[in-house]
Protein backbone atom coordinates (compact mmCIF):
# COMPACT_ATOMS: atom_id res chain seq x y z
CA UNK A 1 189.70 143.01 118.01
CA UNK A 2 189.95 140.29 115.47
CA UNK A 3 192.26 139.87 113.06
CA UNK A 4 191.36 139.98 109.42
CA UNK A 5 187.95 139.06 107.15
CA UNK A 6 186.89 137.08 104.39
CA UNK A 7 189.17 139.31 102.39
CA UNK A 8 192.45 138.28 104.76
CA UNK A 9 195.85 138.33 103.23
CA UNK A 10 196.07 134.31 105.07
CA UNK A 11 192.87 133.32 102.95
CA UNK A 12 194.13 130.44 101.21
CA UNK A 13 193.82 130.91 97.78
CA UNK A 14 194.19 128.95 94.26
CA UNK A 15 197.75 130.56 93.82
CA UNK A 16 199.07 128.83 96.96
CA UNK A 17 201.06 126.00 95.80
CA UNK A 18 201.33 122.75 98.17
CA UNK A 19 205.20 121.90 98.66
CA UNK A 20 204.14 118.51 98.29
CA UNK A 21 201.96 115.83 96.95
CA UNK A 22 199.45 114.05 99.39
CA UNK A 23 199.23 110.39 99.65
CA UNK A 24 198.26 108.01 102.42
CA UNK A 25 201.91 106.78 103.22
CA UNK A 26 200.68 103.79 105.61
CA UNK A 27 201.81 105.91 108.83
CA UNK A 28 199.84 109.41 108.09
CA UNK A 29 196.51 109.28 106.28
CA UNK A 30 196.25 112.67 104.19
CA UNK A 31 194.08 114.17 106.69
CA UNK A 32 196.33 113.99 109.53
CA UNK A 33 199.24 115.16 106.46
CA UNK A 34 196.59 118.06 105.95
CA UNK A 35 196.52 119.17 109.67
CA UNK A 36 200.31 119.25 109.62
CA UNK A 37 200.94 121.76 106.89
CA UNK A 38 197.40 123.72 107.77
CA UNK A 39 198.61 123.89 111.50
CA UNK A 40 202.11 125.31 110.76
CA UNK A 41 200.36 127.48 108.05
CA UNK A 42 198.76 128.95 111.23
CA UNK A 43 201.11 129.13 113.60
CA UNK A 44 203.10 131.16 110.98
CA UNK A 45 200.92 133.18 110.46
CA UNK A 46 200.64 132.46 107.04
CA UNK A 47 197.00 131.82 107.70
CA UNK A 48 195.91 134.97 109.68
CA UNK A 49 194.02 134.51 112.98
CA UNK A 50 190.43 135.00 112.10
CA UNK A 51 190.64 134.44 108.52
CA UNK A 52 188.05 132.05 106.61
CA UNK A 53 189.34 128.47 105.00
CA UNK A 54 187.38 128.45 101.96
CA UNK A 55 186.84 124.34 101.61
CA UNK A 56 186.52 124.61 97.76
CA UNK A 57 189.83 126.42 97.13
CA UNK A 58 191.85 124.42 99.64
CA UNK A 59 190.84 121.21 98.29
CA UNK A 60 191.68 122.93 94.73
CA UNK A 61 195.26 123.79 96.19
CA UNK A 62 195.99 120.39 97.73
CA UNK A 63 194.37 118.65 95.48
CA UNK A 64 192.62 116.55 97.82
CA UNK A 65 188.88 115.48 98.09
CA UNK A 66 186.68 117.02 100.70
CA UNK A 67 186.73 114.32 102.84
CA UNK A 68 190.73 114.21 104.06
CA UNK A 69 190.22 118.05 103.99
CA UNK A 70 187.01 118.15 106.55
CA UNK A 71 189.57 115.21 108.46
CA UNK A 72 192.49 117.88 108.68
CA UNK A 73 190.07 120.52 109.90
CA UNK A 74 188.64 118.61 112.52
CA UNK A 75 192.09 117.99 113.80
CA UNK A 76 193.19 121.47 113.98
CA UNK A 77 189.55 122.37 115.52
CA UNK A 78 190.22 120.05 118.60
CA UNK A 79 194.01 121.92 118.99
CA UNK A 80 191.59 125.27 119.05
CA UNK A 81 193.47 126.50 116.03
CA UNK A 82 190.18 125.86 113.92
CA UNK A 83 186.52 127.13 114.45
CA UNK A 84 183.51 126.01 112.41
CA UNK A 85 180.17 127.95 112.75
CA UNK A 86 176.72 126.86 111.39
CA UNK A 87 176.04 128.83 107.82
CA UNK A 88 179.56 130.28 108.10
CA UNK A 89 182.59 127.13 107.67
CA UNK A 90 185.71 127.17 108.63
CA UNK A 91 187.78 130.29 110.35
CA UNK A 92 191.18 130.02 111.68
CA UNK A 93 190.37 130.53 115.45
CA UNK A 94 190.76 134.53 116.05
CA UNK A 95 193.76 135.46 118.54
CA UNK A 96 192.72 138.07 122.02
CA UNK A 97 194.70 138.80 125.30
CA UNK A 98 192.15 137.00 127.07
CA UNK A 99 193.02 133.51 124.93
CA UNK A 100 196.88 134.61 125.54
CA UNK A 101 196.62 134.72 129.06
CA UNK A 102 195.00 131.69 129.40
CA UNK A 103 197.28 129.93 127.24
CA UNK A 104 200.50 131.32 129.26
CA UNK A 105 198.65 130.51 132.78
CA UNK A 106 198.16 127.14 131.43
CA UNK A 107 201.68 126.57 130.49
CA UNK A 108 202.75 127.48 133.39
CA UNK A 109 201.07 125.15 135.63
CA UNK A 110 201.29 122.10 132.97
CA UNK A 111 204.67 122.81 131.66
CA UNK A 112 206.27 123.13 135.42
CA UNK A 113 204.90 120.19 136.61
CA UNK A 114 206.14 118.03 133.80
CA UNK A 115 209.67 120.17 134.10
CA UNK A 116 208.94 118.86 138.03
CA UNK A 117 208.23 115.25 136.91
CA UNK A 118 211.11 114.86 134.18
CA UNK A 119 213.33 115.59 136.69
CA UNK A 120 212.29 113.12 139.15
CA UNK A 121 212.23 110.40 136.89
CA UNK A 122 214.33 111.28 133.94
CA UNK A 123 217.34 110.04 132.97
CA UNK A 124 221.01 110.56 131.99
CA UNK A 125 219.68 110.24 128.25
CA UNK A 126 217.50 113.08 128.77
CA UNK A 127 220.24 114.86 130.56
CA UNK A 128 222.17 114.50 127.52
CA UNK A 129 219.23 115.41 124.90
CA UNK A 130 218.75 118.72 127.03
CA UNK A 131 221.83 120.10 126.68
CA UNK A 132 222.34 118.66 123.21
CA UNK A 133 218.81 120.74 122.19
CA UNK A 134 220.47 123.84 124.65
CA UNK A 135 223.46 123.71 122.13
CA UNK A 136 221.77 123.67 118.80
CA UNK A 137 219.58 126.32 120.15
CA UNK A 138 222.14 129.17 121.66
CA UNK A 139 224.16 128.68 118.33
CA UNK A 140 221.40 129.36 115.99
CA UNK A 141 220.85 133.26 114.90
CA UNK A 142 217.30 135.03 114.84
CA UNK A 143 217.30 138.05 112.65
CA UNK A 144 214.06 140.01 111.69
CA UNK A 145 215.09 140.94 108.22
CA UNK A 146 216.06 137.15 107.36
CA UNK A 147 212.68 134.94 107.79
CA UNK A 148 214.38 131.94 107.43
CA UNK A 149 216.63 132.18 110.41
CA UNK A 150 213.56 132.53 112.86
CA UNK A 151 211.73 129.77 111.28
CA UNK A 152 214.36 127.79 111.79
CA UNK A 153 215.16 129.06 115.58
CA UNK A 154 211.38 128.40 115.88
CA UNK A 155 212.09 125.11 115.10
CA UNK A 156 215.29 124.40 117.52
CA UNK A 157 213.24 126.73 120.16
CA UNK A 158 210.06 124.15 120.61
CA UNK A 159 212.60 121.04 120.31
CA UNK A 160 214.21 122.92 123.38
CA UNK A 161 211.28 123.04 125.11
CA UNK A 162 209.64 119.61 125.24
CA UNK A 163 213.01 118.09 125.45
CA UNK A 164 212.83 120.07 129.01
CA UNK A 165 209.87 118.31 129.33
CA UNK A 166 210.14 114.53 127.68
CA UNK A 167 211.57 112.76 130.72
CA UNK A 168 208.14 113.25 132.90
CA UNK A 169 206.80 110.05 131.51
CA UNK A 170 203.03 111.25 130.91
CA UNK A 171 201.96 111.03 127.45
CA UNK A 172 198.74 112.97 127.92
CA UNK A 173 200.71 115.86 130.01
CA UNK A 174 202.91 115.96 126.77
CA UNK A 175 200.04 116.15 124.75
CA UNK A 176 198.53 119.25 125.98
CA UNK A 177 201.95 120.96 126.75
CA UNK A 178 202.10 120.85 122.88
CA UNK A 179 198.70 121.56 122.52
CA UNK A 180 199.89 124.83 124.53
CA UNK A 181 202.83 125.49 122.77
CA UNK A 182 201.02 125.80 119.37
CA UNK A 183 198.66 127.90 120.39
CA UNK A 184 201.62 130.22 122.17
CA UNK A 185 203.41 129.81 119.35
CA UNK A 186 200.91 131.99 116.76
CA UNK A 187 201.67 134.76 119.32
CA UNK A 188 205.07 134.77 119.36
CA UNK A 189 205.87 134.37 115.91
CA UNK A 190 204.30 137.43 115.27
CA UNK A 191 205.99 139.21 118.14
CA UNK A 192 209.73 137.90 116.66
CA UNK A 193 209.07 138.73 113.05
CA UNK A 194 209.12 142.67 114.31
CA UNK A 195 211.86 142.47 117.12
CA UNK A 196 213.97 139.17 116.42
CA UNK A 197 213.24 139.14 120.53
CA UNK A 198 214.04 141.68 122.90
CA UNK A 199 215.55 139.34 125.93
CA UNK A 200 218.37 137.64 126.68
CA UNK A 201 216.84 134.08 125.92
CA UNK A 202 219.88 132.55 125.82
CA UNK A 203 220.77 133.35 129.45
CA UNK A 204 217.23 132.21 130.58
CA UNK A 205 217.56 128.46 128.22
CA UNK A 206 220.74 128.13 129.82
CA UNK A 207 219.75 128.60 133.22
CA UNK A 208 216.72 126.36 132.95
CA UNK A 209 218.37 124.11 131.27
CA UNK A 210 221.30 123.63 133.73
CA UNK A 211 219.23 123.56 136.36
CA UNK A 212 217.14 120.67 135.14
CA UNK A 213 220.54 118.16 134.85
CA UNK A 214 221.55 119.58 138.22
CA UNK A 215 218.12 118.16 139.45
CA UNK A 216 217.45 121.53 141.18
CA UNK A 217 214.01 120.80 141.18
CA UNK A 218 212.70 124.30 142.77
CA UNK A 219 215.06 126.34 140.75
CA UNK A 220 214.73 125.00 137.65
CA UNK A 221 211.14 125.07 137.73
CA UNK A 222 210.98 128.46 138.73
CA UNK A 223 213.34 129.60 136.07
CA UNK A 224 211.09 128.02 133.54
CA UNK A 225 208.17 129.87 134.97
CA UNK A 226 209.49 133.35 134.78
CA UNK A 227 210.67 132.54 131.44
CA UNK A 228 207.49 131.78 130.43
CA UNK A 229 205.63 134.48 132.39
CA UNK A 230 207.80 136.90 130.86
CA UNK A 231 207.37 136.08 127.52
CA UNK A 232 203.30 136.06 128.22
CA UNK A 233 203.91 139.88 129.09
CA UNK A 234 206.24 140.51 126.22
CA UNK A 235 203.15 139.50 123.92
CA UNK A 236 200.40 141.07 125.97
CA UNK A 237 201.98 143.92 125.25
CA UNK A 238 202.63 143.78 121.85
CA UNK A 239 199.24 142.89 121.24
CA UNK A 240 198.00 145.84 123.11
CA UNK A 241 199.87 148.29 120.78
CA UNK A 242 197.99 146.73 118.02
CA UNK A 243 195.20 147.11 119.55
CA UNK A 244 193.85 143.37 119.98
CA UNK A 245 191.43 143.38 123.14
């Protein structure tokens, strides 16, 4: 099952309010500015999966031109956040188990082997940033009935993970292991707005992350792929009780 319609509580709409003006800056053309705030629009779920991005009131709410806007789109339809379809536009791409358990196969063979690789060539700066990241992480709070505190675990969660992952020295491995993490991320944040979580995270950061400045290649590594295997079947589950197929 899909979620939502043309009718979607995500639609964006002429009430939505940009938090702030666009302008080419020198360093981020509006489009790529446009992709940002669409992509974390999605990944919130303030966009719902499978609702439609109605061109005419987005431009009216960013107060952009078409052109940036169609720019931003394309972005976000190469990350697989996006889908355009002849005499339909723009959808934000629907969510399934079948794209989630791709998506957590995928990080575990990618994200591993650049956990692998940082750790065979990284160095006592990324040591350092790890369990800097580690800190600012296990310190933070994650309550359901205060929003604000998981966006901003969110936040300290994903610098956690591709600091685990900086010190490989492949730009295009860290490329899609972000690519991946967005995509996980629309799944989870769903997941933690009912639950706040229901594992001892903490534990399983710490343990990765110790095991990474250690240079314990095998454990570390397989730490990191439990943890994410784990929370693949922490989701497939939830999505099963809402009945996504």
């Amino acid at each position: 099952m899909d979620a939502s319609d043309d009718g979607a509580r995500g639609a964006l709409t002429e009430e939505d309010a940009p938090s702030a003006a666009f302008a080419d800056d020198g360093k981020n053309t509006i489009g790529s500015q446009l992709a940002s705030r669409l992509r974390e629009a999605i990944i919130s779920g303030e966009l719902e999966a499978g609702s439609k991005i109605n061109l005419d009131r987005a431009r009216k709410t960013f107060n952009v031109s078409l052109s940036p806007l169609r720019e931003g789109l394309a972005r976000l339809i190469s990350d697989g956040l996006v889908e355009f379809q002849d005499n339909r536009g723009y959808r934000v791409a629907p969510i399934s188990i079948g794209n989630l358990e791709e998506v957590t196969t995928l990080r575990e063979e990618l994200e591993v082997f650049a956990l692998r690789e940082s750790i065979r060539v990284g160095d006592v700066e990324w040591e350092g940033n790890i369990m800097r990241a580690l800190h600012r992480l296990n310190r933070t709070e994650r309550d359901a009935a205060r929003p604000e505190t998981l966006e901003y675990w969110e936040t300290l969660h994903r610098e956690f993970h591709l600091t685990l992952i900086s010190g490989c020295g492949k730009p295009l491995l860290l490329h899609f292991c972000n690519l991946l993490l967005n995509l996980n991320d629309r799944y989870r944040r769903a997941f933690l707005v009912r639950t706040s979580g229901d594992r001892n995270v903490g534990q399983e950061h710490s343990e990765i992350a110790q095991g990474a400045v250690a240079r314990d290649v095998e454990y570390a590594c397989e730490k990191l792929r439990q943890h994410i295997h784990r929370t693949g079947t922490n989701l497939r589950n939830h999505l099963a009780t809402k009945g996504v197929v």
